[in-house]
PDB file of N, CA and C in Angstrom:
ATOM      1  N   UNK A   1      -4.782  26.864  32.679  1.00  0.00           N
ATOM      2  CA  UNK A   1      -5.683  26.670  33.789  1.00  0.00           C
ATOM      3  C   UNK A   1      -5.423  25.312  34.460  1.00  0.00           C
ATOM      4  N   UNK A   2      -5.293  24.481  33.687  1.00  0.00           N
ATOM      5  CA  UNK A   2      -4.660  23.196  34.035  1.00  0.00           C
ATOM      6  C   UNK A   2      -3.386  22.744  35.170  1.00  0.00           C
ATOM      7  N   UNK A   3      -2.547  23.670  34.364  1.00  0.00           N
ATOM      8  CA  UNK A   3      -1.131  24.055  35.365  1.00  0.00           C
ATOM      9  C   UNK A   3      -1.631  24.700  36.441  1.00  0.00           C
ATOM     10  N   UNK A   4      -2.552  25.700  36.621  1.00  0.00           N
ATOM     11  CA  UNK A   4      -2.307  26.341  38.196  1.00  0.00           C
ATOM     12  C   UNK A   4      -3.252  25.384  38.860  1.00  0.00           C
ATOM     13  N   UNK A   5      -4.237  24.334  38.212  1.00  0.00           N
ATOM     14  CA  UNK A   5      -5.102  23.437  39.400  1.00  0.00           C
ATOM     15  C   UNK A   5      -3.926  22.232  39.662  1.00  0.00           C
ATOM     16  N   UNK A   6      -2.824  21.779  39.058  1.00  0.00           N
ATOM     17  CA  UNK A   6      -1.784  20.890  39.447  1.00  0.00           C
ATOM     18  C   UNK A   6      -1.048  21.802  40.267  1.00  0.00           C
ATOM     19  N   UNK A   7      -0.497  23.078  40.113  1.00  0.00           N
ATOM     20  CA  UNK A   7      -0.173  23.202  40.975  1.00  0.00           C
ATOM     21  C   UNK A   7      -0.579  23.697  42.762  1.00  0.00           C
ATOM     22  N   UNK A   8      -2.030  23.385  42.637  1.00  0.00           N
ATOM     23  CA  UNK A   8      -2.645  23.766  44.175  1.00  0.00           C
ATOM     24  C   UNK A   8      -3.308  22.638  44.569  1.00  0.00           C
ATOM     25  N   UNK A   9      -2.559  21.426  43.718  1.00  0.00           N
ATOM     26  CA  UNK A   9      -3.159  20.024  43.928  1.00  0.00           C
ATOM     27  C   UNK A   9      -3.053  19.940  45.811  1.00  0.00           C
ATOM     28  N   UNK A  10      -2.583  20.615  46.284  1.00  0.00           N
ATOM     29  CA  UNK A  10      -2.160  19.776  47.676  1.00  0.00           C
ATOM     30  C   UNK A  10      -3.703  20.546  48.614  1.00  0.00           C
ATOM     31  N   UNK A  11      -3.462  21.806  48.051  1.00  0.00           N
ATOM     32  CA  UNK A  11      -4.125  22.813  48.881  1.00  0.00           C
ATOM     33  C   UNK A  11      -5.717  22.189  48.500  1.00  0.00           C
ATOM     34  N   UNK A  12      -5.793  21.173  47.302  1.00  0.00           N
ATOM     35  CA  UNK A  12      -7.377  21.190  47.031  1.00  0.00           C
ATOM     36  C   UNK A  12      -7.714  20.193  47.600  1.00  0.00           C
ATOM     37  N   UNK A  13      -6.784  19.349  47.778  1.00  0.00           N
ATOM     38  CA  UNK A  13      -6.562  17.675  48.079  1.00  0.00           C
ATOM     39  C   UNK A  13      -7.606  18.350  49.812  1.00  0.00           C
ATOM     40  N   UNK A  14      -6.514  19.329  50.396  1.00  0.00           N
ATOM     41  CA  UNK A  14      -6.692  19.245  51.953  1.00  0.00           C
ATOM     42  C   UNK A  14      -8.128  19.898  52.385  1.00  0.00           C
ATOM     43  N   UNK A  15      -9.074  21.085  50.969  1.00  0.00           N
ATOM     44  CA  UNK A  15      -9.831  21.488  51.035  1.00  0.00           C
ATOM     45  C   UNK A  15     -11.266  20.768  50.731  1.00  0.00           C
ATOM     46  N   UNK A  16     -10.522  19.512  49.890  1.00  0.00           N
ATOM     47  CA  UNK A  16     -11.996  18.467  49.767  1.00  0.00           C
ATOM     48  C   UNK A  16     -12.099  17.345  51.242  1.00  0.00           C
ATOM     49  N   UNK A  17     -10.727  17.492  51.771  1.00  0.00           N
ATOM     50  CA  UNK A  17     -11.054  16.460  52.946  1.00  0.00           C
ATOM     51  C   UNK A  17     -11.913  17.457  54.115  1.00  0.00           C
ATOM     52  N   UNK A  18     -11.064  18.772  54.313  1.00  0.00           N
ATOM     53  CA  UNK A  18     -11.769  19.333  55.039  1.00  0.00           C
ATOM     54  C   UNK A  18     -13.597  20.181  55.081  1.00  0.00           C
ATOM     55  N   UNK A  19     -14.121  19.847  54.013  1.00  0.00           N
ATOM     56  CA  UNK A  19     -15.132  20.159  53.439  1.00  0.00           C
ATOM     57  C   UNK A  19     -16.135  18.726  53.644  1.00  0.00           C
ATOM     58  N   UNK A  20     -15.243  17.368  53.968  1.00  0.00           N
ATOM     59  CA  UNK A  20     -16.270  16.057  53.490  1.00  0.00           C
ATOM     60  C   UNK A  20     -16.518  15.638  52.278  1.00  0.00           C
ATOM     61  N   UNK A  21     -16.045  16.396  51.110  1.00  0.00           N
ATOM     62  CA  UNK A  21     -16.352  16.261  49.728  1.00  0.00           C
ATOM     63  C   UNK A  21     -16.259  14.892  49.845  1.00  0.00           C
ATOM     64  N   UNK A  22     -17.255  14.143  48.833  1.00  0.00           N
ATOM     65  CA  UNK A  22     -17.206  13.068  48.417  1.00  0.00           C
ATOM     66  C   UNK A  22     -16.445  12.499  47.258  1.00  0.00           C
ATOM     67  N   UNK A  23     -16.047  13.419  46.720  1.00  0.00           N
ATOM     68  CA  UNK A  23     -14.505  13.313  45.566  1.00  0.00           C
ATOM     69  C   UNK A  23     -13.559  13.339  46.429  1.00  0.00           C
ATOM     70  N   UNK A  24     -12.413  12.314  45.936  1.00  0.00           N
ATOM     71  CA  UNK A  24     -11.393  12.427  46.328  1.00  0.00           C
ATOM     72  C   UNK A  24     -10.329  12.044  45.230  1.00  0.00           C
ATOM     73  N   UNK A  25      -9.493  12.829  45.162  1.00  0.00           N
ATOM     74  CA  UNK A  25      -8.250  12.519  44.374  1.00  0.00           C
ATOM     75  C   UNK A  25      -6.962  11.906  44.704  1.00  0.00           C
ATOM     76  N   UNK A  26      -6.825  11.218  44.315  1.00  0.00           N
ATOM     77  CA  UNK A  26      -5.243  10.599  44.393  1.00  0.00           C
ATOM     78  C   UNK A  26      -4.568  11.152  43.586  1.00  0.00           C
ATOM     79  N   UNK A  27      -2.733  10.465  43.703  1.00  0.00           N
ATOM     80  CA  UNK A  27      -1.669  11.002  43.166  1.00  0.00           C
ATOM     81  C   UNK A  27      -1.736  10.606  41.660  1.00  0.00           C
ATOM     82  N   UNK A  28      -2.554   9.117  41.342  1.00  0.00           N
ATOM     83  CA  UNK A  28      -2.793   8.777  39.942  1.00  0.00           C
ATOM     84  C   UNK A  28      -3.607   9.700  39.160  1.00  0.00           C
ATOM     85  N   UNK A  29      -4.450  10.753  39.740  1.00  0.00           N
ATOM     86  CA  UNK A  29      -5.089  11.899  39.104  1.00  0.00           C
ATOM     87  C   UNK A  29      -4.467  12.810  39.123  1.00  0.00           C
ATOM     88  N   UNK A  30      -3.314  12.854  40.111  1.00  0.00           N
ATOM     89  CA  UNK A  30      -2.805  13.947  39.361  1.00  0.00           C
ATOM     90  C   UNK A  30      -1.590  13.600  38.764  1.00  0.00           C
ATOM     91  N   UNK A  31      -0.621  12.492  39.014  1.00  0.00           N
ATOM     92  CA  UNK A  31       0.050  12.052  37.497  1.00  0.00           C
ATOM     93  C   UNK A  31      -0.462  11.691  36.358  1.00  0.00           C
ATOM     94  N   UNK A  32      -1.785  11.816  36.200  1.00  0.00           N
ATOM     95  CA  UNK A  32      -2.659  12.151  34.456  1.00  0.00           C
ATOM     96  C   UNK A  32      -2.403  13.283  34.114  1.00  0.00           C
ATOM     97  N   UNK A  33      -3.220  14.252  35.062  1.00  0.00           N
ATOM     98  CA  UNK A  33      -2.994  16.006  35.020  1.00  0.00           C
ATOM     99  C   UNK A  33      -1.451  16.120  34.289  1.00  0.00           C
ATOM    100  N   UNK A  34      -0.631  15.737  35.355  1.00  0.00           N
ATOM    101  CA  UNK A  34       0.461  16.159  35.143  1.00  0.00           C
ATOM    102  C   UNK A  34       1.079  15.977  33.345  1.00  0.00           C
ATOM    103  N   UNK A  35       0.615  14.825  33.310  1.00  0.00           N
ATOM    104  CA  UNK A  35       0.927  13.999  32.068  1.00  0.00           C
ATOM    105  C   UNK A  35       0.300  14.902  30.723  1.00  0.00           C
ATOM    106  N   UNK A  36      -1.051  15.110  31.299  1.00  0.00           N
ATOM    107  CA  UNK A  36      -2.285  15.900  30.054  1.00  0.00           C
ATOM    108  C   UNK A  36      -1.272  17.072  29.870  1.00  0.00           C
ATOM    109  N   UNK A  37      -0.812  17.918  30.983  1.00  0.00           N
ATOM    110  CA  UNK A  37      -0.387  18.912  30.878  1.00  0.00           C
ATOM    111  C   UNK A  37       0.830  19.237  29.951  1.00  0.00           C
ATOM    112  N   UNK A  38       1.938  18.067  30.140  1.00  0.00           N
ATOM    113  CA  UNK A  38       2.882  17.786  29.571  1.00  0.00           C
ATOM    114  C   UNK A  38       2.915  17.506  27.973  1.00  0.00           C
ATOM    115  N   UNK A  39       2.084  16.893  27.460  1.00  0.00           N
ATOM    116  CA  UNK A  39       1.778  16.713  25.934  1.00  0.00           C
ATOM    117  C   UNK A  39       0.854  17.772  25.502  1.00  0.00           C
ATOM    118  N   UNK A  40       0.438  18.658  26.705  1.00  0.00           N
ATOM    119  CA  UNK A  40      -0.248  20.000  25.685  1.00  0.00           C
ATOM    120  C   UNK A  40       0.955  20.949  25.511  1.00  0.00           C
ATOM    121  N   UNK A  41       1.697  20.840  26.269  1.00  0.00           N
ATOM    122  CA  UNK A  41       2.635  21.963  25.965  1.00  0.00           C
ATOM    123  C   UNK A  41       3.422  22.013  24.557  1.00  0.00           C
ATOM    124  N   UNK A  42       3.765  20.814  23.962  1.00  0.00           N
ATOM    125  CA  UNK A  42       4.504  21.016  22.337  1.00  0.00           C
ATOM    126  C   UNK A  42       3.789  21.483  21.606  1.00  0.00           C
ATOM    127  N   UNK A  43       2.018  21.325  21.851  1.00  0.00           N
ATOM    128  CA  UNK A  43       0.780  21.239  20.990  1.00  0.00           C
ATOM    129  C   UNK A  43       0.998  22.819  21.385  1.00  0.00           C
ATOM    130  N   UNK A  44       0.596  24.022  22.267  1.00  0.00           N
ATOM    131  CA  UNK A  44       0.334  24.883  22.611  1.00  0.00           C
ATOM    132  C   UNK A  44       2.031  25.558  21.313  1.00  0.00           C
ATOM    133  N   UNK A  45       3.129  25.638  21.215  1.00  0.00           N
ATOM    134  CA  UNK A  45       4.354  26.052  21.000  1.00  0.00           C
ATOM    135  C   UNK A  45       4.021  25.433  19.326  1.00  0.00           C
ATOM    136  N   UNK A  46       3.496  24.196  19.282  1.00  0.00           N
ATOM    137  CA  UNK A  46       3.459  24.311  17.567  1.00  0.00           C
ATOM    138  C   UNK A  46       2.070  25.524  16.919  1.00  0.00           C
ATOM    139  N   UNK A  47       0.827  25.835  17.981  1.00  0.00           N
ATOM    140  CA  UNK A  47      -0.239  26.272  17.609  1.00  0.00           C
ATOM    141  C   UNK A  47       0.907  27.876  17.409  1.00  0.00           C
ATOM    142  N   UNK A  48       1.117  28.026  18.068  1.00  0.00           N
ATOM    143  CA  UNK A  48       1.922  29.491  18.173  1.00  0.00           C
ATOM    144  C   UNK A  48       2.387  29.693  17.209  1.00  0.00           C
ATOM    145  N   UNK A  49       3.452  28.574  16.432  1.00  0.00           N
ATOM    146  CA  UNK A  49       4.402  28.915  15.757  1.00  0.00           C
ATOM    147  C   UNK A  49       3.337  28.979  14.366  1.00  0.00           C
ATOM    148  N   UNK A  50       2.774  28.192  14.369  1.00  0.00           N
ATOM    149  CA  UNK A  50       1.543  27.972  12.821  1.00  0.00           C
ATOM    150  C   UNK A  50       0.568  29.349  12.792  1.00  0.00           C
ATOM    151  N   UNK A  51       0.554  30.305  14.044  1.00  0.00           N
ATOM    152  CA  UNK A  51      -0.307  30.983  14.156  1.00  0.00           C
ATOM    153  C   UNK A  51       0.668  32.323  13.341  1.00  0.00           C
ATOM    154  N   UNK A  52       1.829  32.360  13.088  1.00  0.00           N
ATOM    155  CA  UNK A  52       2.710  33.517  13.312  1.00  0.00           C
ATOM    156  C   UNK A  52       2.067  34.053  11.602  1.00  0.00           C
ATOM    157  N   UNK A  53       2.556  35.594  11.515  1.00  0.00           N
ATOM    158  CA  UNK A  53       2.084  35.883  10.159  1.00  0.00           C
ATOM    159  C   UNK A  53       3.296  35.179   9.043  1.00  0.00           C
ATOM    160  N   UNK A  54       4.644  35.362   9.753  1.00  0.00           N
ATOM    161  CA  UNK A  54       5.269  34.694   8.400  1.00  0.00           C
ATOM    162  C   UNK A  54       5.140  33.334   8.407  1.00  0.00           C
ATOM    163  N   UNK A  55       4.619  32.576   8.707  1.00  0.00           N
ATOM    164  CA  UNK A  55       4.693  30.870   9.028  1.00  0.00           C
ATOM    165  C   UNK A  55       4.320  30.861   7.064  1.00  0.00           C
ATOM    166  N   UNK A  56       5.110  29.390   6.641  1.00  0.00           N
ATOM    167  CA  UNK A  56       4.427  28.850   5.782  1.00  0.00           C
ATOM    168  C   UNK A  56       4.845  27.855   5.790  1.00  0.00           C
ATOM    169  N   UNK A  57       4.130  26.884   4.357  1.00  0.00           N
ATOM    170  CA  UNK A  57       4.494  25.498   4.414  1.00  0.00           C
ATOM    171  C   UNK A  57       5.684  24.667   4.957  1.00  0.00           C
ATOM    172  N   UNK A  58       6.785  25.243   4.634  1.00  0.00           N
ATOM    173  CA  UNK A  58       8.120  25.116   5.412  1.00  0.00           C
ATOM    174  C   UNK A  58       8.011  25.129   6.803  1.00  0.00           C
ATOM    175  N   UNK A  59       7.746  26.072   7.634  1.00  0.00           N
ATOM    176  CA  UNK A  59       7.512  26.090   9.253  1.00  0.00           C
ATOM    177  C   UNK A  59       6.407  25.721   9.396  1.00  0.00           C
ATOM    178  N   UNK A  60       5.541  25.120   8.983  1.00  0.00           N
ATOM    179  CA  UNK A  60       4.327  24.476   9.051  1.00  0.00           C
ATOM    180  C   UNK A  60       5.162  23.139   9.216  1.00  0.00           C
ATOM    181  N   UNK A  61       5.497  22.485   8.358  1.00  0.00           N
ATOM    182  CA  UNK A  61       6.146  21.135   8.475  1.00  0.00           C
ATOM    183  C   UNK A  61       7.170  20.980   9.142  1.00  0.00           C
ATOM    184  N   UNK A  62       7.857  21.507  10.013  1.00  0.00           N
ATOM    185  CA  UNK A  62       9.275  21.977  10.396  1.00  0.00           C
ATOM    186  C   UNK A  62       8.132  22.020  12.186  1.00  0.00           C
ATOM    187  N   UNK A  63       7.129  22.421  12.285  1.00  0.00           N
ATOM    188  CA  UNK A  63       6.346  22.567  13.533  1.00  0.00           C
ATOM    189  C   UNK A  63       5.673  21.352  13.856  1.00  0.00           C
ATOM    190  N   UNK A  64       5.055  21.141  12.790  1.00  0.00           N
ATOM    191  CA  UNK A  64       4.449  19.490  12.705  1.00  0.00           C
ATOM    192  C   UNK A  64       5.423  18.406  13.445  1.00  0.00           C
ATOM    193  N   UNK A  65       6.501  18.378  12.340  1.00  0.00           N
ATOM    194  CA  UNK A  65       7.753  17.483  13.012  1.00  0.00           C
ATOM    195  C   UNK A  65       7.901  17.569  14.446  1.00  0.00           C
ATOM    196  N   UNK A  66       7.730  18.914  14.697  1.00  0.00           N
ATOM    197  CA  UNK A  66       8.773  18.980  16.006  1.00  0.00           C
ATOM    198  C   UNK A  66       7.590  18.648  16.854  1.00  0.00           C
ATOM    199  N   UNK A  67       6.381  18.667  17.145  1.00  0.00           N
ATOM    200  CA  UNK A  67       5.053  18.496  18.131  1.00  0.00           C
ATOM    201  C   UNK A  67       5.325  16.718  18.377  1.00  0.00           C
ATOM    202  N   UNK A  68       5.732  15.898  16.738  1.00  0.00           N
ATOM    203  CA  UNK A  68       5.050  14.476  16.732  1.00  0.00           C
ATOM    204  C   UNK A  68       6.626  14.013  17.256  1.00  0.00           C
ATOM    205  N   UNK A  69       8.011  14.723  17.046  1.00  0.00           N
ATOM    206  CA  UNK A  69       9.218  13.926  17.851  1.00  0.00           C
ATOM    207  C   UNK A  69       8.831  14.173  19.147  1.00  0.00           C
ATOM    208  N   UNK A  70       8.356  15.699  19.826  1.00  0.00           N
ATOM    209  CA  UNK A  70       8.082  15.650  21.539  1.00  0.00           C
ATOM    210  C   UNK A  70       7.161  14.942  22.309  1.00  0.00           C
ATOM    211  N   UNK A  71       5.665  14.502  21.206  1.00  0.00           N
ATOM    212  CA  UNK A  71       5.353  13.645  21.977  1.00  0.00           C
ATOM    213  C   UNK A  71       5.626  12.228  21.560  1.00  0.00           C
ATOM    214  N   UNK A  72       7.010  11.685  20.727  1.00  0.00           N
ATOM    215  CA  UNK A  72       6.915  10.176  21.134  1.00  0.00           C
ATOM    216  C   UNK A  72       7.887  10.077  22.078  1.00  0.00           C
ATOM    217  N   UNK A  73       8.823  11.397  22.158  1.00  0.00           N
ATOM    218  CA  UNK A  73      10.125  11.043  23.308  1.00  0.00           C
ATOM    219  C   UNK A  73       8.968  11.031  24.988  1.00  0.00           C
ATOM    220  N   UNK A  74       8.074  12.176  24.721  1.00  0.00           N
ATOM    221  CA  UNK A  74       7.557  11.890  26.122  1.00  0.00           C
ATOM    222  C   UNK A  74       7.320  10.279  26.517  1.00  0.00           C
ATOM    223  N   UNK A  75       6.720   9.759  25.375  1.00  0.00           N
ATOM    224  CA  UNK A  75       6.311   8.027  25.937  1.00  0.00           C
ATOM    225  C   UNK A  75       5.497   7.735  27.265  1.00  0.00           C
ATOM    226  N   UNK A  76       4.278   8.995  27.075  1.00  0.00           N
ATOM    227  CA  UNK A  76       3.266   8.460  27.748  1.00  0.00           C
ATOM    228  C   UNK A  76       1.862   8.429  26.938  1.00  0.00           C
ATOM    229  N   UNK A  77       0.864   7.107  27.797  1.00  0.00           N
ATOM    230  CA  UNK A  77       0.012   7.310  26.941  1.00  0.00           C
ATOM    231  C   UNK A  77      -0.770   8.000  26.342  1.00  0.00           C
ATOM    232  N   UNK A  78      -0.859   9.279  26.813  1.00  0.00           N
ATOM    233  CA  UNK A  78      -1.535  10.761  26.931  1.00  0.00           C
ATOM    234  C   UNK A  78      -0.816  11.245  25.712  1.00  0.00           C
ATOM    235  N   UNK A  79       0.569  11.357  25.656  1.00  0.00           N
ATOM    236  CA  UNK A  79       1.221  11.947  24.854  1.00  0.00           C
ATOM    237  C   UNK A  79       1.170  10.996  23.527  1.00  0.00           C
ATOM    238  N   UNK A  80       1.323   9.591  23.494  1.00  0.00           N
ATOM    239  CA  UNK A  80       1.396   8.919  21.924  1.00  0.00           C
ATOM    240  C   UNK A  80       0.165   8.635  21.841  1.00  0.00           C
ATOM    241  N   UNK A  81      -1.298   8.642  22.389  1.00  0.00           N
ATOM    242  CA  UNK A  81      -2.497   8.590  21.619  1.00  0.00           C
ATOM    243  C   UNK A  81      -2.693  10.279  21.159  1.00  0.00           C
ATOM    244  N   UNK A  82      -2.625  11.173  21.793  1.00  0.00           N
ATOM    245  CA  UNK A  82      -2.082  12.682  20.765  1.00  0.00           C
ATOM    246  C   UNK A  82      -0.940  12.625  19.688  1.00  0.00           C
ATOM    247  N   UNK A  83      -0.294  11.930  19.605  1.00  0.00           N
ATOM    248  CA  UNK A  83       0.850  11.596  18.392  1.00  0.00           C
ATOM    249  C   UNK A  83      -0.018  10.932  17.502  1.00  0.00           C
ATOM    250  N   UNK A  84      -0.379  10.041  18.130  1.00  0.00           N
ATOM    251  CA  UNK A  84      -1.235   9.120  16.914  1.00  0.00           C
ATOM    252  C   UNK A  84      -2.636  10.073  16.074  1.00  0.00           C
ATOM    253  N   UNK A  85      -3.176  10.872  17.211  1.00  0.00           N
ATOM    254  CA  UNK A  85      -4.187  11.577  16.566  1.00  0.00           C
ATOM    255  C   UNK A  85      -3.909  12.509  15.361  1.00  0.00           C
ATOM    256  N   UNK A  86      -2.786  13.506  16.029  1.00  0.00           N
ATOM    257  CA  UNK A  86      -1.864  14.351  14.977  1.00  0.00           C
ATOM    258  C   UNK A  86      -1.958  13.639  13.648  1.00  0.00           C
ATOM    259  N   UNK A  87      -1.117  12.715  13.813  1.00  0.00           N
ATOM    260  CA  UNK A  87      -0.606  12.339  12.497  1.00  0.00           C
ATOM    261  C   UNK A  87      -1.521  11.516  11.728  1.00  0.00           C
ATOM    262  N   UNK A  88      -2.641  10.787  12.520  1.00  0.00           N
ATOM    263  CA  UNK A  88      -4.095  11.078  11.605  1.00  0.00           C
ATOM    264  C   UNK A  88      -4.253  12.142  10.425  1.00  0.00           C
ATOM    265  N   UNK A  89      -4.551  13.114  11.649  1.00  0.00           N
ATOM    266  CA  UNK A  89      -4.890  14.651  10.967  1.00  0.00           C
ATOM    267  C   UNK A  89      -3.759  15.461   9.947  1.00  0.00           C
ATOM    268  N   UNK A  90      -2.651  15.111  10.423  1.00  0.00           N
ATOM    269  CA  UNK A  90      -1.598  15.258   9.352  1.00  0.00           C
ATOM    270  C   UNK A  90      -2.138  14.578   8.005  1.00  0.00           C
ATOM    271  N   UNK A  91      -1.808  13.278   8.034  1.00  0.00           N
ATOM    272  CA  UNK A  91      -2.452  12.203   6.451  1.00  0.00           C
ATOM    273  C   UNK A  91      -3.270  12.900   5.784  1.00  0.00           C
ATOM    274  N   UNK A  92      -4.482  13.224   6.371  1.00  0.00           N
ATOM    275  CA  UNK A  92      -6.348  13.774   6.014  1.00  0.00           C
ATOM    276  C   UNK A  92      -6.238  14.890   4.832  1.00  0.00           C
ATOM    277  N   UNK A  93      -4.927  15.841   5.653  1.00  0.00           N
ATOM    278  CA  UNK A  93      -5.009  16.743   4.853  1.00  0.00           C
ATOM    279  C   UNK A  93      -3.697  17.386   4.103  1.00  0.00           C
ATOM    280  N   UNK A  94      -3.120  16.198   3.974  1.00  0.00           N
ATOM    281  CA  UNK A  94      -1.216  16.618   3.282  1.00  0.00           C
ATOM    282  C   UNK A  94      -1.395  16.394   2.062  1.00  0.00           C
ATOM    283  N   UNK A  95      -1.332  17.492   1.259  1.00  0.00           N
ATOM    284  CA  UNK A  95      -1.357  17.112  -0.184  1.00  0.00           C
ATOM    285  C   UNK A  95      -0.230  17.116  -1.004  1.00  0.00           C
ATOM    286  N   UNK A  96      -0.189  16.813  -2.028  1.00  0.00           N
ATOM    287  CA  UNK A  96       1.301  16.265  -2.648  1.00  0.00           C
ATOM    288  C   UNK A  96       2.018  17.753  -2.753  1.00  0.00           C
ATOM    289  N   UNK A  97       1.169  18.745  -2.611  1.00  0.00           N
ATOM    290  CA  UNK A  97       2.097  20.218  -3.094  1.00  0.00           C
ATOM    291  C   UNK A  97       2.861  20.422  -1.978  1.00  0.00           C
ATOM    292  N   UNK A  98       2.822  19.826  -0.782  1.00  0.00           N
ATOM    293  CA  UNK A  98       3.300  20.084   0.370  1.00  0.00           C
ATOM    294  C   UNK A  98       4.857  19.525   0.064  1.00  0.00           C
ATOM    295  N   UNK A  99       4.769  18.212  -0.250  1.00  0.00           N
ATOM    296  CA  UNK A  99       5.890  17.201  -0.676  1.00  0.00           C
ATOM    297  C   UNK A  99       6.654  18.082  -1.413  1.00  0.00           C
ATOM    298  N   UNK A 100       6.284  18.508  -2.466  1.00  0.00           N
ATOM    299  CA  UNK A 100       6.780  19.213  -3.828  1.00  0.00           C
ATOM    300  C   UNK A 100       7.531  20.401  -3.348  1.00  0.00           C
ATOM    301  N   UNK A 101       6.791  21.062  -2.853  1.00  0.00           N
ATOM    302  CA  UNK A 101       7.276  22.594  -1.876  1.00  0.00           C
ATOM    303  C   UNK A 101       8.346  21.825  -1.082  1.00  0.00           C
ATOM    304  N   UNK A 102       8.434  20.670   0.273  1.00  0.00           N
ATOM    305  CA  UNK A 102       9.309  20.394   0.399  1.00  0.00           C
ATOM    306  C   UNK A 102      10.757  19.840  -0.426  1.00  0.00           C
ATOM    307  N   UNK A 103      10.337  18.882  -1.839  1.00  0.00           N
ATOM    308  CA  UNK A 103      11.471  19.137  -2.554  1.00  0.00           C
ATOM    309  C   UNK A 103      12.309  20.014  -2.767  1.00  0.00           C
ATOM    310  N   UNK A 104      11.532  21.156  -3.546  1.00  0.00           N
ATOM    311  CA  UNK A 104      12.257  22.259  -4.011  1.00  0.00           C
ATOM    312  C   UNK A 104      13.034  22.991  -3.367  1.00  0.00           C
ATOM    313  N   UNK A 105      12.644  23.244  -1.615  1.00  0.00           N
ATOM    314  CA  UNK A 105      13.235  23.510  -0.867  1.00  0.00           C
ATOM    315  C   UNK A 105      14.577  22.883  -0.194  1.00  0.00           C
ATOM    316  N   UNK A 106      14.544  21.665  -0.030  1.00  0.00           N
ATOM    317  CA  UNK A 106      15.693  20.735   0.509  1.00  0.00           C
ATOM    318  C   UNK A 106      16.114  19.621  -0.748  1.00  0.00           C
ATOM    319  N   UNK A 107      15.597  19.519  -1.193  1.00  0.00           N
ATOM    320  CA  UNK A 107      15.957  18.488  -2.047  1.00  0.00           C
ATOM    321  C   UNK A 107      16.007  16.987  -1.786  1.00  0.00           C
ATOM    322  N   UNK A 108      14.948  16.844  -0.853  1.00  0.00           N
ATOM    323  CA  UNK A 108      14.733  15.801  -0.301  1.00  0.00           C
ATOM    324  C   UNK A 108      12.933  15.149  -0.662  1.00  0.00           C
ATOM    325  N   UNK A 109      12.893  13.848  -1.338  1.00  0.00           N
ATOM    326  CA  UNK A 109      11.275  13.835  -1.383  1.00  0.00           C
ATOM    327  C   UNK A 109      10.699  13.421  -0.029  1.00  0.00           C
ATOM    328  N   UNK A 110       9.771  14.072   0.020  1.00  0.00           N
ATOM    329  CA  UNK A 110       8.700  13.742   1.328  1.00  0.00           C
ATOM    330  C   UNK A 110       7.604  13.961   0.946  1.00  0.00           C
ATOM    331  N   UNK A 111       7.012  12.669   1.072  1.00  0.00           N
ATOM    332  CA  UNK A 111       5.277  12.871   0.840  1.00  0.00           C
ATOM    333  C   UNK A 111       5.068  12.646   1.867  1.00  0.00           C
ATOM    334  N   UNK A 112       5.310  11.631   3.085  1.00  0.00           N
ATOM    335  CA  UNK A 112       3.942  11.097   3.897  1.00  0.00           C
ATOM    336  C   UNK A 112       5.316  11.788   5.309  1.00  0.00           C
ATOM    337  N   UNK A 113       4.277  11.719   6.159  1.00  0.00           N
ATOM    338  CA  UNK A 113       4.923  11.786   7.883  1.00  0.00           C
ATOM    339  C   UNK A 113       5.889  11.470   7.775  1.00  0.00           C
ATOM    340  N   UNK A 114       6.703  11.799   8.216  1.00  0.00           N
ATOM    341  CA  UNK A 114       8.430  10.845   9.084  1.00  0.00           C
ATOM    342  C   UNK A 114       7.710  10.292   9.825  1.00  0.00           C
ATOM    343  N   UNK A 115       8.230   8.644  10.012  1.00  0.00           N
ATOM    344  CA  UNK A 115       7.531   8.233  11.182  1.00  0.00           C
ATOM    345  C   UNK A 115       9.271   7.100  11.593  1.00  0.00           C
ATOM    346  N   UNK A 116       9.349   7.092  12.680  1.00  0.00           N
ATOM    347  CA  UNK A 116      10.588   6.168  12.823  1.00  0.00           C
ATOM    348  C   UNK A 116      10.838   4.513  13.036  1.00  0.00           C
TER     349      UNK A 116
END
């Protein structure tokens, strides 16, 4: 819903002037939009992938990863205070069986986040 009000940003822009609306938007509201929009999209593609019936701990962490590398390459603030939140919520609830399951699988230990 987000995406189709950025994209009729022009048409709304010309419908609040022609109306008198007392809101008015600038281009800095909608390079937020744009921005909000942009760091929901890894979030929307990891919810998907976590939602699937075969997902497990493996593509659970393998989805995780991939949400918290897209939003630090984005490098906006929209996108790394959602990185930072994630990986809050990651910590809260990663328990060591996660680590363990990742051992056994790769042979690599991981307890906490990758963080770079």
């Amino acid at each position: 819903m987000l995406e189709r009000f950025h994209l009729v940003g022009n048409s709304i822009k010309k419908a609040l002037i022609d109306t008198e609306c007392p809101i008015s938007l600038n281009e800095n509201d909608f390079n937020i939009i744009f921005n909000l929009i942009e760091a929901l999209k890894p979030l929307q593609a990891t919810v998907e992938a976590l939602c699937r019936t075969d997902a497990n701990w493996i593509t659970a962490d393998a989805a995780l990863n991939f949400i918290l590398k897209q939003l630090d390459e984005q490098n906006t603030s929209i996108s790394l205070d959602l990185a930072v939140a994630v990986r809050s919520s990651i910590q809260q609830r990663r328990k060591v069986a996660s680590g363990t399951l990742r051992y056994l699988h790769t042979s690599e230990f991981f307890n906490n986040v990758e963080e770079d």
